[in-house]
PDB file of N, CA and C in Angstrom:
ATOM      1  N   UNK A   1      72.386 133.433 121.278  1.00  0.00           N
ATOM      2  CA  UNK A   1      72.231 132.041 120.915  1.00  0.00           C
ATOM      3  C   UNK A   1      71.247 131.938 119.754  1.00  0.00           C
ATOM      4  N   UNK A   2      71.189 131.239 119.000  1.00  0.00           N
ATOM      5  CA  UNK A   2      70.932 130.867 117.680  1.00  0.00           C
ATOM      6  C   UNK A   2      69.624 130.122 118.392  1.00  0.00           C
ATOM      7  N   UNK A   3      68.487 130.027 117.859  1.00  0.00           N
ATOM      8  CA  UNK A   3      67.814 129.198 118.166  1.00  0.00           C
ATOM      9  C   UNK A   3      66.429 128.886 117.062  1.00  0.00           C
ATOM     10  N   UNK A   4      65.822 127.445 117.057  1.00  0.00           N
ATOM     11  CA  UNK A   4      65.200 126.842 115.888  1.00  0.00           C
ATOM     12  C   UNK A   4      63.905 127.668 115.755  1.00  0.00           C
ATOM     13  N   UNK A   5      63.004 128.026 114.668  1.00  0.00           N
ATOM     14  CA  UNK A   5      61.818 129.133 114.766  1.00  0.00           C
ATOM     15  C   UNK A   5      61.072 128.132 113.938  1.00  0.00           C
ATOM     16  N   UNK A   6      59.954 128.081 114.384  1.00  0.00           N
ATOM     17  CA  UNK A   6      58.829 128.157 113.830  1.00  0.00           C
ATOM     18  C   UNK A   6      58.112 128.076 112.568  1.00  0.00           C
ATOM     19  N   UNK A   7      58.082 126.560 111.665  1.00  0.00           N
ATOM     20  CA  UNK A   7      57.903 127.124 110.142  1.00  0.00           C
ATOM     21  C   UNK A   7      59.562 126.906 109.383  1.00  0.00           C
ATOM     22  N   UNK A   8      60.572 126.668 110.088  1.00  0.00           N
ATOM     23  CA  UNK A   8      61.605 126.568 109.121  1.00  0.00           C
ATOM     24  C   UNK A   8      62.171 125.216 109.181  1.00  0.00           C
ATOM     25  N   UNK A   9      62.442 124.801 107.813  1.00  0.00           N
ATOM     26  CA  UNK A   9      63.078 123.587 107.983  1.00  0.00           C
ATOM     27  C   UNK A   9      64.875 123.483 108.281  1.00  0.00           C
ATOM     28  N   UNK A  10      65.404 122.227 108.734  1.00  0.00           N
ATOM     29  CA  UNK A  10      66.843 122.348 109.329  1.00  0.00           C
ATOM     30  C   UNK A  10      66.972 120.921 108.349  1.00  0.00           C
ATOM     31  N   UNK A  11      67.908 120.844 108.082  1.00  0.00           N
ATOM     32  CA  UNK A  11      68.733 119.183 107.637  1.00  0.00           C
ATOM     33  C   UNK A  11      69.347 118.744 109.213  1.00  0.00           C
ATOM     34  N   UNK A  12      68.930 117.269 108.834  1.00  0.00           N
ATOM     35  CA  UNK A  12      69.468 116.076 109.625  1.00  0.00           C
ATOM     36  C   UNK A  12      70.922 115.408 109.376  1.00  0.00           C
ATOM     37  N   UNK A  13      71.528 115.454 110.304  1.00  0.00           N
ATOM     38  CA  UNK A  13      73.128 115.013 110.273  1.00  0.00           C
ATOM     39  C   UNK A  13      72.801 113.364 110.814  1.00  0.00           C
ATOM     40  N   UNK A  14      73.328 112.805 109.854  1.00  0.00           N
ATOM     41  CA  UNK A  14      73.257 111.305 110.103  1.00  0.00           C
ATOM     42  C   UNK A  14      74.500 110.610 109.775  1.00  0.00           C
ATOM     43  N   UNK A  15      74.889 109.489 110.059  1.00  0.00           N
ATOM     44  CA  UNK A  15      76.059 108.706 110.044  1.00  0.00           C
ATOM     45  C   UNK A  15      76.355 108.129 108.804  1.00  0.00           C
ATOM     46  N   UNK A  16      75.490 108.161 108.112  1.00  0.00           N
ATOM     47  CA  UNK A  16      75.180 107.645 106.353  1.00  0.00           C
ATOM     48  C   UNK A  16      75.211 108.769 105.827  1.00  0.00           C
ATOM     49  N   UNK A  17      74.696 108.616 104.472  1.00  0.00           N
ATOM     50  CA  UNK A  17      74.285 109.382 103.228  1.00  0.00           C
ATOM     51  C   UNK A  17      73.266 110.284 103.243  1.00  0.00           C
ATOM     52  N   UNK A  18      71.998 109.777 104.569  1.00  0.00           N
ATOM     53  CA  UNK A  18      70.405 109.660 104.144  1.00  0.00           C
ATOM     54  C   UNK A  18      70.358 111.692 104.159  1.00  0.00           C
ATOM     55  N   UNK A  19      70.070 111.505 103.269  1.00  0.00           N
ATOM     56  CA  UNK A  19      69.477 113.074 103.365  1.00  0.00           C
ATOM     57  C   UNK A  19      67.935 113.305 103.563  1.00  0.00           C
ATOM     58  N   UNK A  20      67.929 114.226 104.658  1.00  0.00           N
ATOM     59  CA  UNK A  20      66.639 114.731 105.147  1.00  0.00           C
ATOM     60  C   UNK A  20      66.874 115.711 106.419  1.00  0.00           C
ATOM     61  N   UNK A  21      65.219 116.396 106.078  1.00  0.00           N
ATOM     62  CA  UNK A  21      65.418 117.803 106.692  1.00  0.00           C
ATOM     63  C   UNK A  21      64.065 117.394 107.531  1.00  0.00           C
ATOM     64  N   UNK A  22      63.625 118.357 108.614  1.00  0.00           N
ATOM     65  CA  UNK A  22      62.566 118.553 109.594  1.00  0.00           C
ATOM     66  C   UNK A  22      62.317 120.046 109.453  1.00  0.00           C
ATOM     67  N   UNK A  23      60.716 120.418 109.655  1.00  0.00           N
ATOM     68  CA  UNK A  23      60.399 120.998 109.612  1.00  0.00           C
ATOM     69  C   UNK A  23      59.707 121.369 111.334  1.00  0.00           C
ATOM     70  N   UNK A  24      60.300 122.637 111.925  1.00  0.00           N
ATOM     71  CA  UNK A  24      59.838 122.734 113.140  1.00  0.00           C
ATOM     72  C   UNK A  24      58.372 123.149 113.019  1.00  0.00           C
ATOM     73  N   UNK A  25      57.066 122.496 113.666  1.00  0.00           N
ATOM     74  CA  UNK A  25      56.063 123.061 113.496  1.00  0.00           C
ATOM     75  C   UNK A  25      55.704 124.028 114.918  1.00  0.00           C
ATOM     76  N   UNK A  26      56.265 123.884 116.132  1.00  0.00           N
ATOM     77  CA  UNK A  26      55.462 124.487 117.571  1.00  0.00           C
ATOM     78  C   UNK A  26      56.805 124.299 118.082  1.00  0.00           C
ATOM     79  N   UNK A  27      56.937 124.951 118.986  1.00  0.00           N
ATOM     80  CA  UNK A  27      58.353 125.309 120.302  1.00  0.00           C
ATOM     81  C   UNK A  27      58.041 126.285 121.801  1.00  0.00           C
ATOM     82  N   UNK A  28      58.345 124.963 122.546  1.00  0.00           N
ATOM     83  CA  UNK A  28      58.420 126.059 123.911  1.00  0.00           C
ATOM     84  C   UNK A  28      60.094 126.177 123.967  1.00  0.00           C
ATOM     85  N   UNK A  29      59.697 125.990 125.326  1.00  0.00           N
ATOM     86  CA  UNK A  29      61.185 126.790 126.356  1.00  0.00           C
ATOM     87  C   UNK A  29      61.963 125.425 126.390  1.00  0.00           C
ATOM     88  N   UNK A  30      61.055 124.521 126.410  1.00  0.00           N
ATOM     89  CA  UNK A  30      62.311 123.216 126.432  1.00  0.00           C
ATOM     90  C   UNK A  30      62.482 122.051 125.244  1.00  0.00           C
ATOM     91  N   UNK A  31      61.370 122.592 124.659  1.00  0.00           N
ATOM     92  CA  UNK A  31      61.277 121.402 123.135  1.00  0.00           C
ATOM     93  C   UNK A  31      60.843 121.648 122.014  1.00  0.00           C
ATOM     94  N   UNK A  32      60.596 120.850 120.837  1.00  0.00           N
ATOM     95  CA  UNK A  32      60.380 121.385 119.746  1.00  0.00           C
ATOM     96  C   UNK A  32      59.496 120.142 118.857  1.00  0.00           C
ATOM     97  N   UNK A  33      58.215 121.129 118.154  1.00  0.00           N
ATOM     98  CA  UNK A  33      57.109 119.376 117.992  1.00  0.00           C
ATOM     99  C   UNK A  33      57.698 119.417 116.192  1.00  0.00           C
ATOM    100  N   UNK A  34      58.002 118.518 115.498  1.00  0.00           N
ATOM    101  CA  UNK A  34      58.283 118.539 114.588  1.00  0.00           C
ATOM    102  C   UNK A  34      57.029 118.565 113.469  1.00  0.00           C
ATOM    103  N   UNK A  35      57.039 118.581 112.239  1.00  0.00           N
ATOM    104  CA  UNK A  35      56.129 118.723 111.373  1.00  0.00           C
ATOM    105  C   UNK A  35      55.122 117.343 111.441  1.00  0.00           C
ATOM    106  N   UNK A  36      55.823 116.332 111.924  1.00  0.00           N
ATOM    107  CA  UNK A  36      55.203 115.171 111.491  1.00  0.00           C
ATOM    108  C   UNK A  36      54.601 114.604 112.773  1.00  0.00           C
ATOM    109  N   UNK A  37      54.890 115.587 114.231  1.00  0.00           N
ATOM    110  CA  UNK A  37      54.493 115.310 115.128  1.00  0.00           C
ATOM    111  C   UNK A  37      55.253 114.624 116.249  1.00  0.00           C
ATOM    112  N   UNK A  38      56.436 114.128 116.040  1.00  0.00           N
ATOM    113  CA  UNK A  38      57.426 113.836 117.560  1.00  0.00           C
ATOM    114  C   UNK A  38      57.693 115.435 117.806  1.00  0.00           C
ATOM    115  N   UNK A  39      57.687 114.959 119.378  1.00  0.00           N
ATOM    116  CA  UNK A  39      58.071 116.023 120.078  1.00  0.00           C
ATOM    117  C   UNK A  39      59.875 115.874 120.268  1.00  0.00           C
ATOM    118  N   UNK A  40      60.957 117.462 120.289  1.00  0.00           N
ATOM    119  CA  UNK A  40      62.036 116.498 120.607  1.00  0.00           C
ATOM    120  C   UNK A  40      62.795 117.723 121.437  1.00  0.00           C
ATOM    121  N   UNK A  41      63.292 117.042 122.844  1.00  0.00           N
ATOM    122  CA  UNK A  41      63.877 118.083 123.478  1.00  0.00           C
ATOM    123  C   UNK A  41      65.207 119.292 122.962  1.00  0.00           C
ATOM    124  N   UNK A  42      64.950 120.202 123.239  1.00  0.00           N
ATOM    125  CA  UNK A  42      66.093 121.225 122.736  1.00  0.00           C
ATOM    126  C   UNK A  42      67.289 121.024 124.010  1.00  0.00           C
ATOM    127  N   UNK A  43      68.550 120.639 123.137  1.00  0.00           N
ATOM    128  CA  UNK A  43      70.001 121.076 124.133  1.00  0.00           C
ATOM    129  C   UNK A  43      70.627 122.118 123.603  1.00  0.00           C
ATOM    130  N   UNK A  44      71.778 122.868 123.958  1.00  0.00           N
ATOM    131  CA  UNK A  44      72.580 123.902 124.169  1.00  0.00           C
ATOM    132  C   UNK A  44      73.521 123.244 123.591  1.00  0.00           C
ATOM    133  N   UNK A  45      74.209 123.474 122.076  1.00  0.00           N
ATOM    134  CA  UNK A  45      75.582 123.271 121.706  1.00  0.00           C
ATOM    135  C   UNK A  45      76.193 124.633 121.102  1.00  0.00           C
ATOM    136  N   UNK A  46      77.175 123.916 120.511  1.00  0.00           N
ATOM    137  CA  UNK A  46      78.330 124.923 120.448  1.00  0.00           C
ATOM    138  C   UNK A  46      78.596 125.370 118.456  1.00  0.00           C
ATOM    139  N   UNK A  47      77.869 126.783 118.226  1.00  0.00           N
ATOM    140  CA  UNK A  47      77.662 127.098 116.908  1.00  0.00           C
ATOM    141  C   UNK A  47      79.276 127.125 116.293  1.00  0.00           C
ATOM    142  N   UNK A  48      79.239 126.681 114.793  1.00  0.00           N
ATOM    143  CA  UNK A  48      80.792 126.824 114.371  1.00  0.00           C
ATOM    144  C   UNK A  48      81.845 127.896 114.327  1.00  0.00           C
ATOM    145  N   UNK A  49      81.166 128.712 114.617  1.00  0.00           N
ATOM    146  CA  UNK A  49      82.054 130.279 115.130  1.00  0.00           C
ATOM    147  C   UNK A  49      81.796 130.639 116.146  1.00  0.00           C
ATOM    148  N   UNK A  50      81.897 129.941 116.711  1.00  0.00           N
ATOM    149  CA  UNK A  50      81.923 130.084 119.112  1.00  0.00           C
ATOM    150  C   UNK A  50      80.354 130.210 119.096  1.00  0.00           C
ATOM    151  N   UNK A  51      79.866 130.842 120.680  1.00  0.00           N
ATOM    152  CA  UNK A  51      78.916 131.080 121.092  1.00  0.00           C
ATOM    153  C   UNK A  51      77.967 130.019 120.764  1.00  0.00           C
ATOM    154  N   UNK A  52      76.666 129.943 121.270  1.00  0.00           N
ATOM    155  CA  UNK A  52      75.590 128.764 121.548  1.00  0.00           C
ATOM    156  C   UNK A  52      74.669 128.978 120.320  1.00  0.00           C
ATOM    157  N   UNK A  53      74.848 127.642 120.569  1.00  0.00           N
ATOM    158  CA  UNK A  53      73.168 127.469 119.186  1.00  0.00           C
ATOM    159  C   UNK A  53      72.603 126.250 119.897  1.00  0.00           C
ATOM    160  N   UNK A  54      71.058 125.742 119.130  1.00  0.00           N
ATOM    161  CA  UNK A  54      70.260 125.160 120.061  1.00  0.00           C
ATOM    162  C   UNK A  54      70.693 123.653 119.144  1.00  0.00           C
ATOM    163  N   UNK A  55      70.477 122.441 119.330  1.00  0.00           N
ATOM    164  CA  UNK A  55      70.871 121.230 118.599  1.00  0.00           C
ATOM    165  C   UNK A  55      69.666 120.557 118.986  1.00  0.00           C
ATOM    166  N   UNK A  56      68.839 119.605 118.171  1.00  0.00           N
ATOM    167  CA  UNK A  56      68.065 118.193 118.764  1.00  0.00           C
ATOM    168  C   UNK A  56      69.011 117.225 118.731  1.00  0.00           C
ATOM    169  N   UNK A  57      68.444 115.779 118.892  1.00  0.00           N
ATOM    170  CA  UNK A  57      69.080 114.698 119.267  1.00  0.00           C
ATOM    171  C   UNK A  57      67.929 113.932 119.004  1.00  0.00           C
ATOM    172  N   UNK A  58      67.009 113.288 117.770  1.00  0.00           N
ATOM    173  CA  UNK A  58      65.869 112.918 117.473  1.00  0.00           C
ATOM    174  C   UNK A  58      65.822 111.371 117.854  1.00  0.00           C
ATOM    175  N   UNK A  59      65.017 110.529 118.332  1.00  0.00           N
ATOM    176  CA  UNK A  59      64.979 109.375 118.818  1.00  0.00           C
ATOM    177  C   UNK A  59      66.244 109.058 119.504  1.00  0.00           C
ATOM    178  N   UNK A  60      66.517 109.689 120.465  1.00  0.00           N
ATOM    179  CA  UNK A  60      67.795 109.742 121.707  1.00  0.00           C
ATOM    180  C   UNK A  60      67.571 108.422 122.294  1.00  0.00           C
ATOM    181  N   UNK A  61      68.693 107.692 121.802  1.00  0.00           N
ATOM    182  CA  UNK A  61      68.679 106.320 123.034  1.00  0.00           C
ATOM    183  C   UNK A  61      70.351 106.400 123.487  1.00  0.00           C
ATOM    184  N   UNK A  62      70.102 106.163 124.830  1.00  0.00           N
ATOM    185  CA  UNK A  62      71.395 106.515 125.555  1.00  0.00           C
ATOM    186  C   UNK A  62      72.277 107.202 124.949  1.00  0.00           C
ATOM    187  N   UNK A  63      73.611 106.820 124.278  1.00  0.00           N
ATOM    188  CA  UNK A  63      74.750 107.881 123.956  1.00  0.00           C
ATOM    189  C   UNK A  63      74.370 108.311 122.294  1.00  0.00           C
ATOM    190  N   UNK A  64      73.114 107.660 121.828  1.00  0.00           N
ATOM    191  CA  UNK A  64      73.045 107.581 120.529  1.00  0.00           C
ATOM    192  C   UNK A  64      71.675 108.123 119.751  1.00  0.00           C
ATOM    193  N   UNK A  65      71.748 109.404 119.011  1.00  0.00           N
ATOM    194  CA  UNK A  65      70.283 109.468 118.549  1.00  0.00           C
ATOM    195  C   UNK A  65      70.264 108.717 116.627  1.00  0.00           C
ATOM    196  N   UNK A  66      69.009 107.999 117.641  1.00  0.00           N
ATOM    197  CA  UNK A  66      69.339 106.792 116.408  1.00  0.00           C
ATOM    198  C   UNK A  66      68.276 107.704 115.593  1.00  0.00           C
ATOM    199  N   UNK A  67      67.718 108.918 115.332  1.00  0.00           N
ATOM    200  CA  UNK A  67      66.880 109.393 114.352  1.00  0.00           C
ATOM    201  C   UNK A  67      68.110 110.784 113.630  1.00  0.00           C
ATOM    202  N   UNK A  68      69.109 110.428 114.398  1.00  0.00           N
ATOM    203  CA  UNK A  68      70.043 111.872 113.564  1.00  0.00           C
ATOM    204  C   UNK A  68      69.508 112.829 114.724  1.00  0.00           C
ATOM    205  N   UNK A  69      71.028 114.073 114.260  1.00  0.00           N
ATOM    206  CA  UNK A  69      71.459 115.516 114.724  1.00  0.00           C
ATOM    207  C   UNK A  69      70.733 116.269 114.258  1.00  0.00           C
ATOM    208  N   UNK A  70      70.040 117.445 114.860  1.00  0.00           N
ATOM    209  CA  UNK A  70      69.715 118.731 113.803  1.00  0.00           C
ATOM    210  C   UNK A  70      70.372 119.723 114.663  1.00  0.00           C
ATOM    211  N   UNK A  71      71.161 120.675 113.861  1.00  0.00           N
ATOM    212  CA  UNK A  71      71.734 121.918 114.365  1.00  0.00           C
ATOM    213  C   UNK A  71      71.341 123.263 114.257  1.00  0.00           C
ATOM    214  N   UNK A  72      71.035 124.273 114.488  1.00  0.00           N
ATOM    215  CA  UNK A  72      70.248 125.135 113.891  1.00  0.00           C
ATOM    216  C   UNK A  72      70.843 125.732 112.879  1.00  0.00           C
ATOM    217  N   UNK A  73      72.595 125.747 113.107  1.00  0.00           N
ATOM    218  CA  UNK A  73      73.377 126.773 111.755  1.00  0.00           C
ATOM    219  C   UNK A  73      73.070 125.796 110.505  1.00  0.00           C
ATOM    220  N   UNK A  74      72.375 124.888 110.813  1.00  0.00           N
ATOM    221  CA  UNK A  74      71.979 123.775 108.991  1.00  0.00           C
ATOM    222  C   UNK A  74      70.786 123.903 108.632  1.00  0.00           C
ATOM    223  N   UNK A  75      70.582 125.545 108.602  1.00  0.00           N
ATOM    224  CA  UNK A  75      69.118 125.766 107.961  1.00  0.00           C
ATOM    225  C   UNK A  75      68.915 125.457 106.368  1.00  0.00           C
ATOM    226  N   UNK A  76      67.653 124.910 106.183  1.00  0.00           N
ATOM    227  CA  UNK A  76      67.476 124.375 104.869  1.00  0.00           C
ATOM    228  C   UNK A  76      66.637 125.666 104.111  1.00  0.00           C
ATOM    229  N   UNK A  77      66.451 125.426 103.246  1.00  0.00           N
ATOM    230  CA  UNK A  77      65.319 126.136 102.366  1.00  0.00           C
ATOM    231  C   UNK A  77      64.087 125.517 102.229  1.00  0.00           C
ATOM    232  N   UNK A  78      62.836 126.161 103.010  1.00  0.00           N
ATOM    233  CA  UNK A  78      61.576 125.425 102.736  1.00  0.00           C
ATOM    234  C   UNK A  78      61.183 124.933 101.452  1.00  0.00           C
ATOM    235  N   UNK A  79      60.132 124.027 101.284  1.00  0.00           N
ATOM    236  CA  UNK A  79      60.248 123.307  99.823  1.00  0.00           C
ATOM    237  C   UNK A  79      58.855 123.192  99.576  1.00  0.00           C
TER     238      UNK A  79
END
């Protein structure tokens, strides 16, 4: 399984245009604190060539994360 490290930034999948990336700063076993300081739980999805990769779900309200997707296969280039 693919999973988010420490120090690297990922792009945000959003329903618009908005482009932007997160930078993971700290990670346990169940979450991940972002650069700017929300904490955001890690789930188990499904990487684009089978097998597991880890996904957030940033400001999760019910069926909807109204802060955007991050996937781990959408690694960015630090900046």
């Amino acid at each position: 399984m693919d999973r988010f490290e420490v120090g690297m930034s990922y792009g945000v999948l959003h329903c618009n245009e908005r482009d932007e990336a997160v930078t993971v700063a700290a990670r346990d076993a169940k979450s991940v604190t972002l650069a700017d300081g929300r904490k955001v739980r890690i789930l188990v999805g499904e990487a684009p060539g089978g097998g597991g990769e880890e996904v957030l779900r940033i400001d999760e309200r019910g069926a909807v994360a109204t802060g955007g997707v991050v996937r781990v296969c959408h690694l960015r280039p630090n900046t």
